[in-house]
N, C-alpha and C. Protein backbone atom coordinates (compact mmCIF):
# COMPACT_ATOMS: atom_id res chain seq x y z
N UNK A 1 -20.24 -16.35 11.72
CA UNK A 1 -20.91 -17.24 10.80
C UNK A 1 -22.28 -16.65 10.52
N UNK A 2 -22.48 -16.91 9.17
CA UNK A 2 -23.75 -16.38 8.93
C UNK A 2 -24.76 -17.25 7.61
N UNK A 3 -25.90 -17.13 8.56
CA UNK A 3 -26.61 -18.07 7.39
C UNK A 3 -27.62 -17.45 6.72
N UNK A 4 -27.63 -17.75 5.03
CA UNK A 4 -28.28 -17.02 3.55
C UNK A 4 -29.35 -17.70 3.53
N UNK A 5 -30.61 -17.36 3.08
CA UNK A 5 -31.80 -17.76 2.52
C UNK A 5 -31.30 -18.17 0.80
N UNK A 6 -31.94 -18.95 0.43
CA UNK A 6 -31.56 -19.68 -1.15
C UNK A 6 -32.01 -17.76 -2.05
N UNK A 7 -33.10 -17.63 -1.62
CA UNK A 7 -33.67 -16.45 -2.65
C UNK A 7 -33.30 -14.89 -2.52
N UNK A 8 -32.52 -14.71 -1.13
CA UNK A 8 -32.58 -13.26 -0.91
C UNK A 8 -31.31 -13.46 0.47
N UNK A 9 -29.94 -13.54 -0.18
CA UNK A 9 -28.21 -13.83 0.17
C UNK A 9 -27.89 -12.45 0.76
N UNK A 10 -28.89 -11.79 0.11
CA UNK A 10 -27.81 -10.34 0.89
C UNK A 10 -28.58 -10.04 2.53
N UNK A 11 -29.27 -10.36 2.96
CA UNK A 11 -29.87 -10.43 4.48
C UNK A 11 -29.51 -11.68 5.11
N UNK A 12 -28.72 -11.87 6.36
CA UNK A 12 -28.93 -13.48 7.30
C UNK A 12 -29.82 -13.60 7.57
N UNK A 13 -30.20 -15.12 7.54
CA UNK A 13 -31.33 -15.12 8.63
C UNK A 13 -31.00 -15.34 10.29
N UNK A 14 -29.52 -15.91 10.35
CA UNK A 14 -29.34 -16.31 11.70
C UNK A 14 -27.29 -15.40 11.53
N UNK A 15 -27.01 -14.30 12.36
CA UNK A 15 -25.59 -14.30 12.47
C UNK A 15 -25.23 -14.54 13.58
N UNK A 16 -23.98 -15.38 13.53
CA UNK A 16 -23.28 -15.50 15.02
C UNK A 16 -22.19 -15.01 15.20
N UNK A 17 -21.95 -14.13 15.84
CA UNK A 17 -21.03 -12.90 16.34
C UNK A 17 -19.69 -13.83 16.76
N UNK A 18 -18.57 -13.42 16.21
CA UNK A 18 -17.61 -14.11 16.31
C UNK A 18 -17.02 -13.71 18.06
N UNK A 19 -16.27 -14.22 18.70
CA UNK A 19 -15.83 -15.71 18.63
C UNK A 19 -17.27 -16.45 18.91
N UNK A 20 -16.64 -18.05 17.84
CA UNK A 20 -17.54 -18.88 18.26
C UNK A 20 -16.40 -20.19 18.03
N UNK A 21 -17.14 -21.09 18.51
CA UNK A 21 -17.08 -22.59 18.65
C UNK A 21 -17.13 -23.35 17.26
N UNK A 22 -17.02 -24.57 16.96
CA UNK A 22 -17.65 -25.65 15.80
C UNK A 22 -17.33 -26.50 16.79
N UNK A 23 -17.96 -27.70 16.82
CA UNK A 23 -18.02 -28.83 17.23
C UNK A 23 -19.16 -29.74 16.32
N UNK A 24 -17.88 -30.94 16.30
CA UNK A 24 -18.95 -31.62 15.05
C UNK A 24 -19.40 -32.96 15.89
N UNK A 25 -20.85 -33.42 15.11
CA UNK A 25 -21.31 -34.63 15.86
C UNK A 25 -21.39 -35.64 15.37
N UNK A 26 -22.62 -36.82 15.36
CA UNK A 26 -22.64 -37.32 14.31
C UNK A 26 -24.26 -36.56 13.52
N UNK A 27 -23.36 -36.08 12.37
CA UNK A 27 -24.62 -36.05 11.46
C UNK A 27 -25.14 -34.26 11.17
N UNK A 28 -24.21 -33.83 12.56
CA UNK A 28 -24.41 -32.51 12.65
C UNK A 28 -22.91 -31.93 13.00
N UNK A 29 -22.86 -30.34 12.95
CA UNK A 29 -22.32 -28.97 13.45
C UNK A 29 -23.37 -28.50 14.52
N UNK A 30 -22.25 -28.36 15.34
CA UNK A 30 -23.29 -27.73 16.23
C UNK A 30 -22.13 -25.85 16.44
N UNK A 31 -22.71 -25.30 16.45
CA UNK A 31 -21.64 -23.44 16.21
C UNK A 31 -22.32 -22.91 17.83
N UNK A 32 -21.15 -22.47 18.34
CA UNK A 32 -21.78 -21.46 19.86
C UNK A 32 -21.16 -20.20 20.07
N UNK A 33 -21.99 -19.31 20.50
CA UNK A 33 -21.39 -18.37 20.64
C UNK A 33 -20.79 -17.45 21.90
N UNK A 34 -20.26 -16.58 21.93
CA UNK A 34 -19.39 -16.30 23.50
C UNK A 34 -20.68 -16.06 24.07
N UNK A 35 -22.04 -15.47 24.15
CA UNK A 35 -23.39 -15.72 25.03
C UNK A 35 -23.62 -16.86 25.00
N UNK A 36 -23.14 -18.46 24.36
CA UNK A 36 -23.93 -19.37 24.93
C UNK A 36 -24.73 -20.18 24.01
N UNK A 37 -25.43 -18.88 23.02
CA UNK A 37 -26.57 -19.25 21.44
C UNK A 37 -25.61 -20.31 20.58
N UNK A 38 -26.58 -21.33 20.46
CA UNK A 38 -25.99 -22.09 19.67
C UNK A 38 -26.91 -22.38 18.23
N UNK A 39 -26.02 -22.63 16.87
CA UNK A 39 -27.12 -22.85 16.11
C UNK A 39 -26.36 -24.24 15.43
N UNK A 40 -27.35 -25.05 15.35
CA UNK A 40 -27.18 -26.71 15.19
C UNK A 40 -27.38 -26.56 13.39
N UNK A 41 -26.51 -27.52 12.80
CA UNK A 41 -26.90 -27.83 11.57
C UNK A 41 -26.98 -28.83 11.00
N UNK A 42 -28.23 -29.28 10.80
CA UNK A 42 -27.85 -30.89 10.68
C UNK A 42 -27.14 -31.53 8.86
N UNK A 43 -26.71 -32.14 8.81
CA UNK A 43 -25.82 -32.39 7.36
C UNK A 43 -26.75 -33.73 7.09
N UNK A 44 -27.83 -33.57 6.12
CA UNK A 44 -28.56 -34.93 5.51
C UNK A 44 -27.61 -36.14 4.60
N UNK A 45 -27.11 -34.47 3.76
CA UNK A 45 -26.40 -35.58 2.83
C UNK A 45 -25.20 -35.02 2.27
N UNK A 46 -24.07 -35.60 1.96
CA UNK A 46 -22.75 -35.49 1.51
C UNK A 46 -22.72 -35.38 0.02
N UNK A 47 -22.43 -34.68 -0.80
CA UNK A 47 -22.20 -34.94 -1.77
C UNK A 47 -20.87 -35.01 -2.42
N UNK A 48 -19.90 -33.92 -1.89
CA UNK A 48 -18.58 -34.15 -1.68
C UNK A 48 -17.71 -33.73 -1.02
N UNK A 49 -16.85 -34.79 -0.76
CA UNK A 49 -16.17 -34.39 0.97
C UNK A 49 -14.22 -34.58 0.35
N UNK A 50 -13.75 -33.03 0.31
CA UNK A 50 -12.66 -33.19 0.34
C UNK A 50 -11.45 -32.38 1.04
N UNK A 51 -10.21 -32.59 0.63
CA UNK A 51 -9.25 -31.49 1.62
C UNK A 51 -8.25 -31.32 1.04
N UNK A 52 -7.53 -30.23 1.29
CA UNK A 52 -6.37 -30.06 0.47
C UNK A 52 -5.86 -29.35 1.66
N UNK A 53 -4.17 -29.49 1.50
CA UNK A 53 -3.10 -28.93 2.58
C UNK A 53 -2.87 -27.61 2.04
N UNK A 54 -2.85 -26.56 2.58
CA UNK A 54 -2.59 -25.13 1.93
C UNK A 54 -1.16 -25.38 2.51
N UNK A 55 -1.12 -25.24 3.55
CA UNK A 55 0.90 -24.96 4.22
C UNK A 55 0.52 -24.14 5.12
N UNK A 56 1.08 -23.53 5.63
CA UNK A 56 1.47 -22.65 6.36
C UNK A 56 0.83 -21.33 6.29
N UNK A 57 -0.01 -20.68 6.92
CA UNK A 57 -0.59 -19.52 6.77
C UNK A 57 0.55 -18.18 6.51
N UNK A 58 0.61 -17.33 5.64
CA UNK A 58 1.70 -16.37 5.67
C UNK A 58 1.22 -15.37 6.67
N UNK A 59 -0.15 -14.91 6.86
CA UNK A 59 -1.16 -14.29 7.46
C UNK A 59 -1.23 -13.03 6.52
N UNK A 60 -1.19 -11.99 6.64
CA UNK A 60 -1.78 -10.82 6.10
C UNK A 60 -1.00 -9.48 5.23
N UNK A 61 -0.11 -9.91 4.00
CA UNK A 61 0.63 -9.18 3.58
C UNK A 61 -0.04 -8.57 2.27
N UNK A 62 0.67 -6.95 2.76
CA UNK A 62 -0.03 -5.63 2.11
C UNK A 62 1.44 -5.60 1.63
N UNK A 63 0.70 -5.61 -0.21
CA UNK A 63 1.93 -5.15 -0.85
C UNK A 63 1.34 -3.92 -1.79
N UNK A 64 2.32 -3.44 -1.72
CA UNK A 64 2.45 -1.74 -2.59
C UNK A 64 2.38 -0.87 -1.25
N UNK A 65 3.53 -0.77 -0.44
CA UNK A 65 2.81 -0.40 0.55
C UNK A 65 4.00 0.66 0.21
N UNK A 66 4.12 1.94 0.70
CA UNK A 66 4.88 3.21 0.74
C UNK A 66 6.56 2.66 1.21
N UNK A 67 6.65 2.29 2.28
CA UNK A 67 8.25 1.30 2.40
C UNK A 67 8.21 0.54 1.25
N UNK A 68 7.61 0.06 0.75
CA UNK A 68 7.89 -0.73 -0.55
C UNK A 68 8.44 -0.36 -1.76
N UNK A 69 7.66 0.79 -1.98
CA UNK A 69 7.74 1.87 -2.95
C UNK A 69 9.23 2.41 -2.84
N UNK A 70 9.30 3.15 -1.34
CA UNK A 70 10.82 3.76 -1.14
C UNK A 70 11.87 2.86 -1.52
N UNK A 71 11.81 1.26 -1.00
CA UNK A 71 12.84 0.57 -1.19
C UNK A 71 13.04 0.14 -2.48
N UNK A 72 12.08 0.13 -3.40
CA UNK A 72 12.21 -0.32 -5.08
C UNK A 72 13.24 1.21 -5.78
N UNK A 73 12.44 2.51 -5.38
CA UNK A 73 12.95 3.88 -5.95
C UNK A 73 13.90 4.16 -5.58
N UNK A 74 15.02 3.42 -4.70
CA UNK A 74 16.21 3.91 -4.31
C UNK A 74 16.76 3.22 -4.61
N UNK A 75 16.46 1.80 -4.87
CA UNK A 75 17.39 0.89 -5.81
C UNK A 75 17.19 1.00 -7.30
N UNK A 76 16.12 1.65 -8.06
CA UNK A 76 16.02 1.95 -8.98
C UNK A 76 15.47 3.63 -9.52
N UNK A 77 16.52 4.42 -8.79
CA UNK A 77 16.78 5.84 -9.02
C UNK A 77 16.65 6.28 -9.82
N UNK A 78 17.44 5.54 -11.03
CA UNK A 78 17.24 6.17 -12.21
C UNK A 78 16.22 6.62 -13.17
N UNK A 79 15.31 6.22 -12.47
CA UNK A 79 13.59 5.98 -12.68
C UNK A 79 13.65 7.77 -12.53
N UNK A 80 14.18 8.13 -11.74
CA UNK A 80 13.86 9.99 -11.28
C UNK A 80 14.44 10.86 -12.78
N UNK A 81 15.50 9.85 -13.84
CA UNK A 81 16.04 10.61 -14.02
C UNK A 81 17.78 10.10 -14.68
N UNK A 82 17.84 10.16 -15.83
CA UNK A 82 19.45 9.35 -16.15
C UNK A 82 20.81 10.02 -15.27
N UNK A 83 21.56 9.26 -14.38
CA UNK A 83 22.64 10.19 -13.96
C UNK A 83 22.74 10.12 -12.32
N UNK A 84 20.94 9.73 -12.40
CA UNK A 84 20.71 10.09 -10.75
C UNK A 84 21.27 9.45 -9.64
N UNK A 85 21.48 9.82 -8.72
CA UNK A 85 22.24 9.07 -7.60
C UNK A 85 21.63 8.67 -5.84
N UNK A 86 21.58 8.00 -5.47
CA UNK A 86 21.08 7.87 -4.16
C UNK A 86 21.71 8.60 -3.06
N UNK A 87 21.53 9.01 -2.16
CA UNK A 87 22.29 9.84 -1.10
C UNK A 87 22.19 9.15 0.10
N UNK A 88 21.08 8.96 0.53
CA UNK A 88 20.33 7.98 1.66
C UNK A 88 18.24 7.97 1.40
N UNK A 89 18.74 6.67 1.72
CA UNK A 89 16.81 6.62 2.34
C UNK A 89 16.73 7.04 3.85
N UNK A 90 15.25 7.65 4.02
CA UNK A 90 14.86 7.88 5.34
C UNK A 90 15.85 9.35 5.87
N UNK A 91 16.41 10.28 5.04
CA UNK A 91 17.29 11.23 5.46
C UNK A 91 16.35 11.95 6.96
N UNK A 92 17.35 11.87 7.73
CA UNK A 92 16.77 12.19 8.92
C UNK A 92 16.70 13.93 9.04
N UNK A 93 16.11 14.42 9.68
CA UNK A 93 15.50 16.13 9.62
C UNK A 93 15.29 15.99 10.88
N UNK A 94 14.83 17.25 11.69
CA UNK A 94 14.25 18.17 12.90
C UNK A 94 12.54 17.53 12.96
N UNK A 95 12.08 17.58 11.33
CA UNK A 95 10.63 17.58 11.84
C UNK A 95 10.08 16.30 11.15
N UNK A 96 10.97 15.34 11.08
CA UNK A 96 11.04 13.53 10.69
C UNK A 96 12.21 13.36 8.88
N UNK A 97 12.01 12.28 8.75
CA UNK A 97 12.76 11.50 7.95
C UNK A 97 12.23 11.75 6.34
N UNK A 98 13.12 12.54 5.43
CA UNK A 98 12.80 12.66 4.24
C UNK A 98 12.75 11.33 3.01
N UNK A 99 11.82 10.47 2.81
CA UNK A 99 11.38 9.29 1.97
C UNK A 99 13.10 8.77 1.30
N UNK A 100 13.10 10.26 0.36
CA UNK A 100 14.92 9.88 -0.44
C UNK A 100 15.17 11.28 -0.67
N UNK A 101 16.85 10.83 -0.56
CA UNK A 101 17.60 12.29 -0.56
C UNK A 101 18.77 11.71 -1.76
N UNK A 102 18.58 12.43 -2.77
CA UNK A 102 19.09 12.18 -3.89
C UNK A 102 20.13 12.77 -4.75
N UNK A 103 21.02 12.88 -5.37
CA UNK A 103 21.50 14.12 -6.44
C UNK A 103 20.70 13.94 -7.74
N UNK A 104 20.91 15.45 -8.39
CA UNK A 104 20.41 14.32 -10.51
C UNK A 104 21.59 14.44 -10.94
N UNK A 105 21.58 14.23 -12.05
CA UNK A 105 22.67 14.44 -12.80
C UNK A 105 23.80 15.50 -13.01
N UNK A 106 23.45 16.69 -12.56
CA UNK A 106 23.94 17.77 -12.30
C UNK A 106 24.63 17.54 -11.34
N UNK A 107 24.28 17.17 -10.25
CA UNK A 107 24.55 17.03 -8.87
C UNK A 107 23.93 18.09 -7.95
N UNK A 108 22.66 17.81 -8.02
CA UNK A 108 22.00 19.00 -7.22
C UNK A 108 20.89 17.81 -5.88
N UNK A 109 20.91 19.07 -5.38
CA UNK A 109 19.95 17.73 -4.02
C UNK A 109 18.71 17.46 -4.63
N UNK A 110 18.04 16.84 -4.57
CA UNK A 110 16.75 16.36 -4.57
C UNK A 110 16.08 15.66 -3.42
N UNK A 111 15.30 16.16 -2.77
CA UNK A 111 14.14 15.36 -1.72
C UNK A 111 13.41 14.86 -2.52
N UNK A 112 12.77 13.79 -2.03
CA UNK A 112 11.76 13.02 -2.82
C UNK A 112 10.91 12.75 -2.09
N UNK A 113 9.07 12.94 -1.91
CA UNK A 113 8.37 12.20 -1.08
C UNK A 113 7.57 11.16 -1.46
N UNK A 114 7.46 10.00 -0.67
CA UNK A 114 7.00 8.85 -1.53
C UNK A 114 5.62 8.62 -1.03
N UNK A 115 4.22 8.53 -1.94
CA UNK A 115 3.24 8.04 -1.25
C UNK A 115 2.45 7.45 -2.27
N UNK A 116 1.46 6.43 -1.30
CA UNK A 116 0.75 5.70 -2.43
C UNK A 116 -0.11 6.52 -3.27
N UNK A 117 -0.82 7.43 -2.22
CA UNK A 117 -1.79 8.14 -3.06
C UNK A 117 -1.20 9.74 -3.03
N UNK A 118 -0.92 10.39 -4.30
CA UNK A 118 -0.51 11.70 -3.70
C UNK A 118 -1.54 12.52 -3.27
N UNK A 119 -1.98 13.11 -2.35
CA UNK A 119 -2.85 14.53 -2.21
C UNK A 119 -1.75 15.78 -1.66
N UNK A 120 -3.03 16.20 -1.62
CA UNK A 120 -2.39 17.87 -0.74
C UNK A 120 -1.34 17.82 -0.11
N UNK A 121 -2.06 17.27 1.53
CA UNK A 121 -0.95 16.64 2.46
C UNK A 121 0.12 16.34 2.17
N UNK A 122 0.65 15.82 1.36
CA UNK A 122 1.91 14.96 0.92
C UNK A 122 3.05 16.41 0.72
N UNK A 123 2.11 17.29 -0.59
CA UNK A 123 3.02 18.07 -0.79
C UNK A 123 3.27 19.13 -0.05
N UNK A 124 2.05 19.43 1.35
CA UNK A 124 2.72 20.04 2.32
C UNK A 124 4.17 19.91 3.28
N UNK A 125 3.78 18.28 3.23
CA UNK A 125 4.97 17.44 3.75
C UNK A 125 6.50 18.13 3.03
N UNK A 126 6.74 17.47 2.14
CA UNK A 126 7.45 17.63 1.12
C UNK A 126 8.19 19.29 1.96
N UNK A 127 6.94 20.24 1.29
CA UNK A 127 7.13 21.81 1.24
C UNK A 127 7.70 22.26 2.54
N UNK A 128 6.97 21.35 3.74
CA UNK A 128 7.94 21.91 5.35
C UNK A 128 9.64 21.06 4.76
N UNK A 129 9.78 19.78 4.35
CA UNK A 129 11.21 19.40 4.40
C UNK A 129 11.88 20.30 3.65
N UNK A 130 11.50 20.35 2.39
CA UNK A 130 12.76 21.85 1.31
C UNK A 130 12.87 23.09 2.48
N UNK A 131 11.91 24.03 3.12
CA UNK A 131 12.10 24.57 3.71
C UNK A 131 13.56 24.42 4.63
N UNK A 132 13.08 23.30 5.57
CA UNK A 132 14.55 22.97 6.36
C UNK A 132 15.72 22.72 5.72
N UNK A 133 15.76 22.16 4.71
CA UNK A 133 16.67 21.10 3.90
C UNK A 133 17.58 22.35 2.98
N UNK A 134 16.87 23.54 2.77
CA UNK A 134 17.26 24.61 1.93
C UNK A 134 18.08 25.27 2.87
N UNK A 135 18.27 25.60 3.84
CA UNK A 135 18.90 26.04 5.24
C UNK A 135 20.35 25.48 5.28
N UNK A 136 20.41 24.51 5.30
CA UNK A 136 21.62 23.66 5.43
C UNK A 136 22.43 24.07 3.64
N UNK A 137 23.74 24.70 3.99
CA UNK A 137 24.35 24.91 2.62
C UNK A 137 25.27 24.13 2.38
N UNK A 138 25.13 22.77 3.51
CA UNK A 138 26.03 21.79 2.39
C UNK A 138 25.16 20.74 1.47
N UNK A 139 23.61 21.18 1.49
CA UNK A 139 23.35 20.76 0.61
C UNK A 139 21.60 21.43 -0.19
N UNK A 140 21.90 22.89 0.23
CA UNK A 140 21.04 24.35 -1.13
C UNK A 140 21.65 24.02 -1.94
N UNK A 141 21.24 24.84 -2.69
CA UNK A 141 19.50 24.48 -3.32
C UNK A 141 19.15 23.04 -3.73
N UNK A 142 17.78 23.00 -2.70
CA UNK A 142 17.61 21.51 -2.54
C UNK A 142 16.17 21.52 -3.64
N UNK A 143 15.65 20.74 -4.52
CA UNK A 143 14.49 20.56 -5.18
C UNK A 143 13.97 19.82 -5.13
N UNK A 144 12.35 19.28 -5.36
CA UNK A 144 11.58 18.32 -4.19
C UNK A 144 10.95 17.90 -6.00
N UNK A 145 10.62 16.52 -5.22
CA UNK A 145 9.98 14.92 -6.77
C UNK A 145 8.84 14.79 -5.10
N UNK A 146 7.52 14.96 -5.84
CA UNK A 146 6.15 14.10 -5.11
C UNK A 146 6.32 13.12 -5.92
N UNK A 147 6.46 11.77 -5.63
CA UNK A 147 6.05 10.53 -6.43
C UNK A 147 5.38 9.82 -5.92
N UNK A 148 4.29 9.48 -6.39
CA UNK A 148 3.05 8.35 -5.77
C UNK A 148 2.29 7.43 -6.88
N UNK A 149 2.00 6.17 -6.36
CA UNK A 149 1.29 5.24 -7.63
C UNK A 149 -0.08 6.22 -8.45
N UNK A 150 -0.28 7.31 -7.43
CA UNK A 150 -1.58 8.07 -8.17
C UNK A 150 -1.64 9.99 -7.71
N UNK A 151 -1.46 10.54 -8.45
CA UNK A 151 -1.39 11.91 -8.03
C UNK A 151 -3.11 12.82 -8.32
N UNK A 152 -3.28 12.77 -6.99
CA UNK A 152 -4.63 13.97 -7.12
C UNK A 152 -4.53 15.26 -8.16
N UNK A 153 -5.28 15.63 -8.80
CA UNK A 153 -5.33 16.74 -9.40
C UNK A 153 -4.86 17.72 -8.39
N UNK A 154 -5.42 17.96 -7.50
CA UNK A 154 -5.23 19.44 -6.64
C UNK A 154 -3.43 19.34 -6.25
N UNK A 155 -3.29 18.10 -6.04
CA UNK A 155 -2.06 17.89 -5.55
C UNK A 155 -0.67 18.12 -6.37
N UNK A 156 -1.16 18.24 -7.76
CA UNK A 156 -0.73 18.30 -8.59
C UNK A 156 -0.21 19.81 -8.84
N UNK A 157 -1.73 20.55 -9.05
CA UNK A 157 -1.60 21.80 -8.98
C UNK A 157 -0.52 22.65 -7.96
N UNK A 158 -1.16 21.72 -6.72
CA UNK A 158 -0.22 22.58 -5.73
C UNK A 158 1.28 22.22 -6.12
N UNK A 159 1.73 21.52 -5.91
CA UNK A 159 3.25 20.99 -6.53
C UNK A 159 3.96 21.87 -7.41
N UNK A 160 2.89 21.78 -8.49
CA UNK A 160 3.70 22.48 -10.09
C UNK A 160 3.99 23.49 -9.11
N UNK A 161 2.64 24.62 -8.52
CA UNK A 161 2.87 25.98 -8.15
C UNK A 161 4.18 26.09 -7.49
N UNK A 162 4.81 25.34 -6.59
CA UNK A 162 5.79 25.60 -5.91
C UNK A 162 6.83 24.78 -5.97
N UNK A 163 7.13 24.21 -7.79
CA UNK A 163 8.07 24.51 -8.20
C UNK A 163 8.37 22.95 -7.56
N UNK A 164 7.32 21.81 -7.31
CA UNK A 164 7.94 20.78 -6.73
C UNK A 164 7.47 20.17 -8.46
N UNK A 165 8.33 18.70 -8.68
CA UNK A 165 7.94 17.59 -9.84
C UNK A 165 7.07 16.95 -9.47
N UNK A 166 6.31 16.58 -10.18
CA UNK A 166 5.38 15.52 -9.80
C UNK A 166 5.86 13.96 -10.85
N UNK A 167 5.75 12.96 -9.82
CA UNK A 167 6.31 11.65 -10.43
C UNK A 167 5.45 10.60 -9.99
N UNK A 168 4.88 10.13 -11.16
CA UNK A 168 3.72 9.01 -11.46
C UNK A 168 4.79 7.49 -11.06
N UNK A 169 4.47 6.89 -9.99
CA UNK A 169 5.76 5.60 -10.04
C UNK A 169 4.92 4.22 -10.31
N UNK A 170 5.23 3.64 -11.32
CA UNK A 170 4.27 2.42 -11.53
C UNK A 170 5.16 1.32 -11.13
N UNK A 171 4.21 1.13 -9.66
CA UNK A 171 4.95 -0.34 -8.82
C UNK A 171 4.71 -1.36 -9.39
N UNK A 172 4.59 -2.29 -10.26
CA UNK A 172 4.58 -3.74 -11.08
C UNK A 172 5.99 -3.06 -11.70
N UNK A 173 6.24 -1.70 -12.60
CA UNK A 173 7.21 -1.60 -13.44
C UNK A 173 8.54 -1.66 -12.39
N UNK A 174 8.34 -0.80 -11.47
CA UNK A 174 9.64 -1.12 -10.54
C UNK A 174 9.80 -2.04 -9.95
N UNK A 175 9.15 -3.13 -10.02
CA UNK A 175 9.38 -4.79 -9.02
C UNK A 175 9.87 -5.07 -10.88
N UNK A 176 9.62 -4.61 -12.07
CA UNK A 176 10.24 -5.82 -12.80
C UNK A 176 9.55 -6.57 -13.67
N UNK A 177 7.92 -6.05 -13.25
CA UNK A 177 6.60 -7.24 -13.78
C UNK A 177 6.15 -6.63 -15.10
N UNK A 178 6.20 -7.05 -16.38
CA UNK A 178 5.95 -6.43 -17.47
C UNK A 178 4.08 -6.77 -17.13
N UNK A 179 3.00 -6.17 -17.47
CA UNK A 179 1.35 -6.34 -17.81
C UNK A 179 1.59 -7.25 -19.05
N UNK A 180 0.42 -7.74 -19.14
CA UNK A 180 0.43 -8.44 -20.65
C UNK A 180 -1.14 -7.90 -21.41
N UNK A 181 -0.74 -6.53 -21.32
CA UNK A 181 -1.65 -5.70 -22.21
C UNK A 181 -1.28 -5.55 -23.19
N UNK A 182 -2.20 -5.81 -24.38
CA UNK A 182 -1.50 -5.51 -25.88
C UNK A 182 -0.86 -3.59 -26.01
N UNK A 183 -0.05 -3.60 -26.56
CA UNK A 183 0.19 -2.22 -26.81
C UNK A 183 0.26 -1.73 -28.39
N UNK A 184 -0.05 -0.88 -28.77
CA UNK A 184 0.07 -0.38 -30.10
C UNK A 184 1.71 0.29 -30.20
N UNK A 185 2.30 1.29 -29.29
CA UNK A 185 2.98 2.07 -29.17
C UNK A 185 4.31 1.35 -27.58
């Protein structure tokens, strides 16, 4: 808890380090803290006193999260590509689990790595799985999709160079959610 001056909100004048207490009296709050410090507040006057039932706390859900992403792009594949096919999510490897393992239309493999933000990293990732994944000839020549809600420039670069796709995935479009931005085009 922390208490603002009317003229200058961005400094407390009094903080109390959580955990603390409330206990109400008459007329007052009294707040304590795990040392003991208590700071009293007295309430002069009411001006309005109300409540509303929220329900049930859900507690703390992160959406757009990378499992999220994987599970929308494998039910909606075709997003990679008309033709395309799912193989498995999570394809298991030596040096962890490839995001999606795919055919296109051709019927050629495709790895896919999924992240929110693409950088470097990602497409190193990616670049150790084709390595392994190219080895195995029941399913060479394997070709790698970086797809992330946002691709770094560098990450980009590196990708093109080695021949990986780069894929922009817009999570509202794969849940389904049209924007209600005017469009010209």
């Amino acid at each position: 808890m922390s208490i603002h001056a009317d003229d200058r909100a961005y400094k407390p004048l009094n903080w109390m380090s959580p955990p603390c207490t409330l206990k109400e009296g008459d007329g007052s709050w009294t707040v304590t803290n795990k040392a003991g410090e208590q700071l009293i507040i007295t309430i002069e006057e009411i001006l309005h006193d109300s409540s509303h039932e929220l329900g049930v706390d859900p507690g703390l859900i992160k959406d757009g999260v990378e499992a999220h992403l994987q599970e929308l792009l494998a039910d909606r594949i075709e997003t990679l590509g008309e033709g395309w096919t799912l193989i498995r999510r999570e394809y298991p490897t030596a040096i962890g689990p490839v995001d999606i393992l795919c055919r296109d239309a051709d019927g050629a493999t495709v790895a896919v790595e999924i992240k929110r933000r693409g950088e470097i990293d990602g497409v190193e990732q990616l670049t150790r799985y084709l390595e392994l994944l190219n080895r195995d000839p029941r399913l060479a020549p394997v070709t790698g999709v970086f797809a992330a809600q946002e691709i770094k420039p560098q990450a980009r670069v590196l990708a093109t160079d080695r021949g990986i796709r780069c894929q922009v995935l817009d999570y509202d479009g794969l849940r389904g959610i049209q924007d209600d931005k005017l469009r010209l085009f």
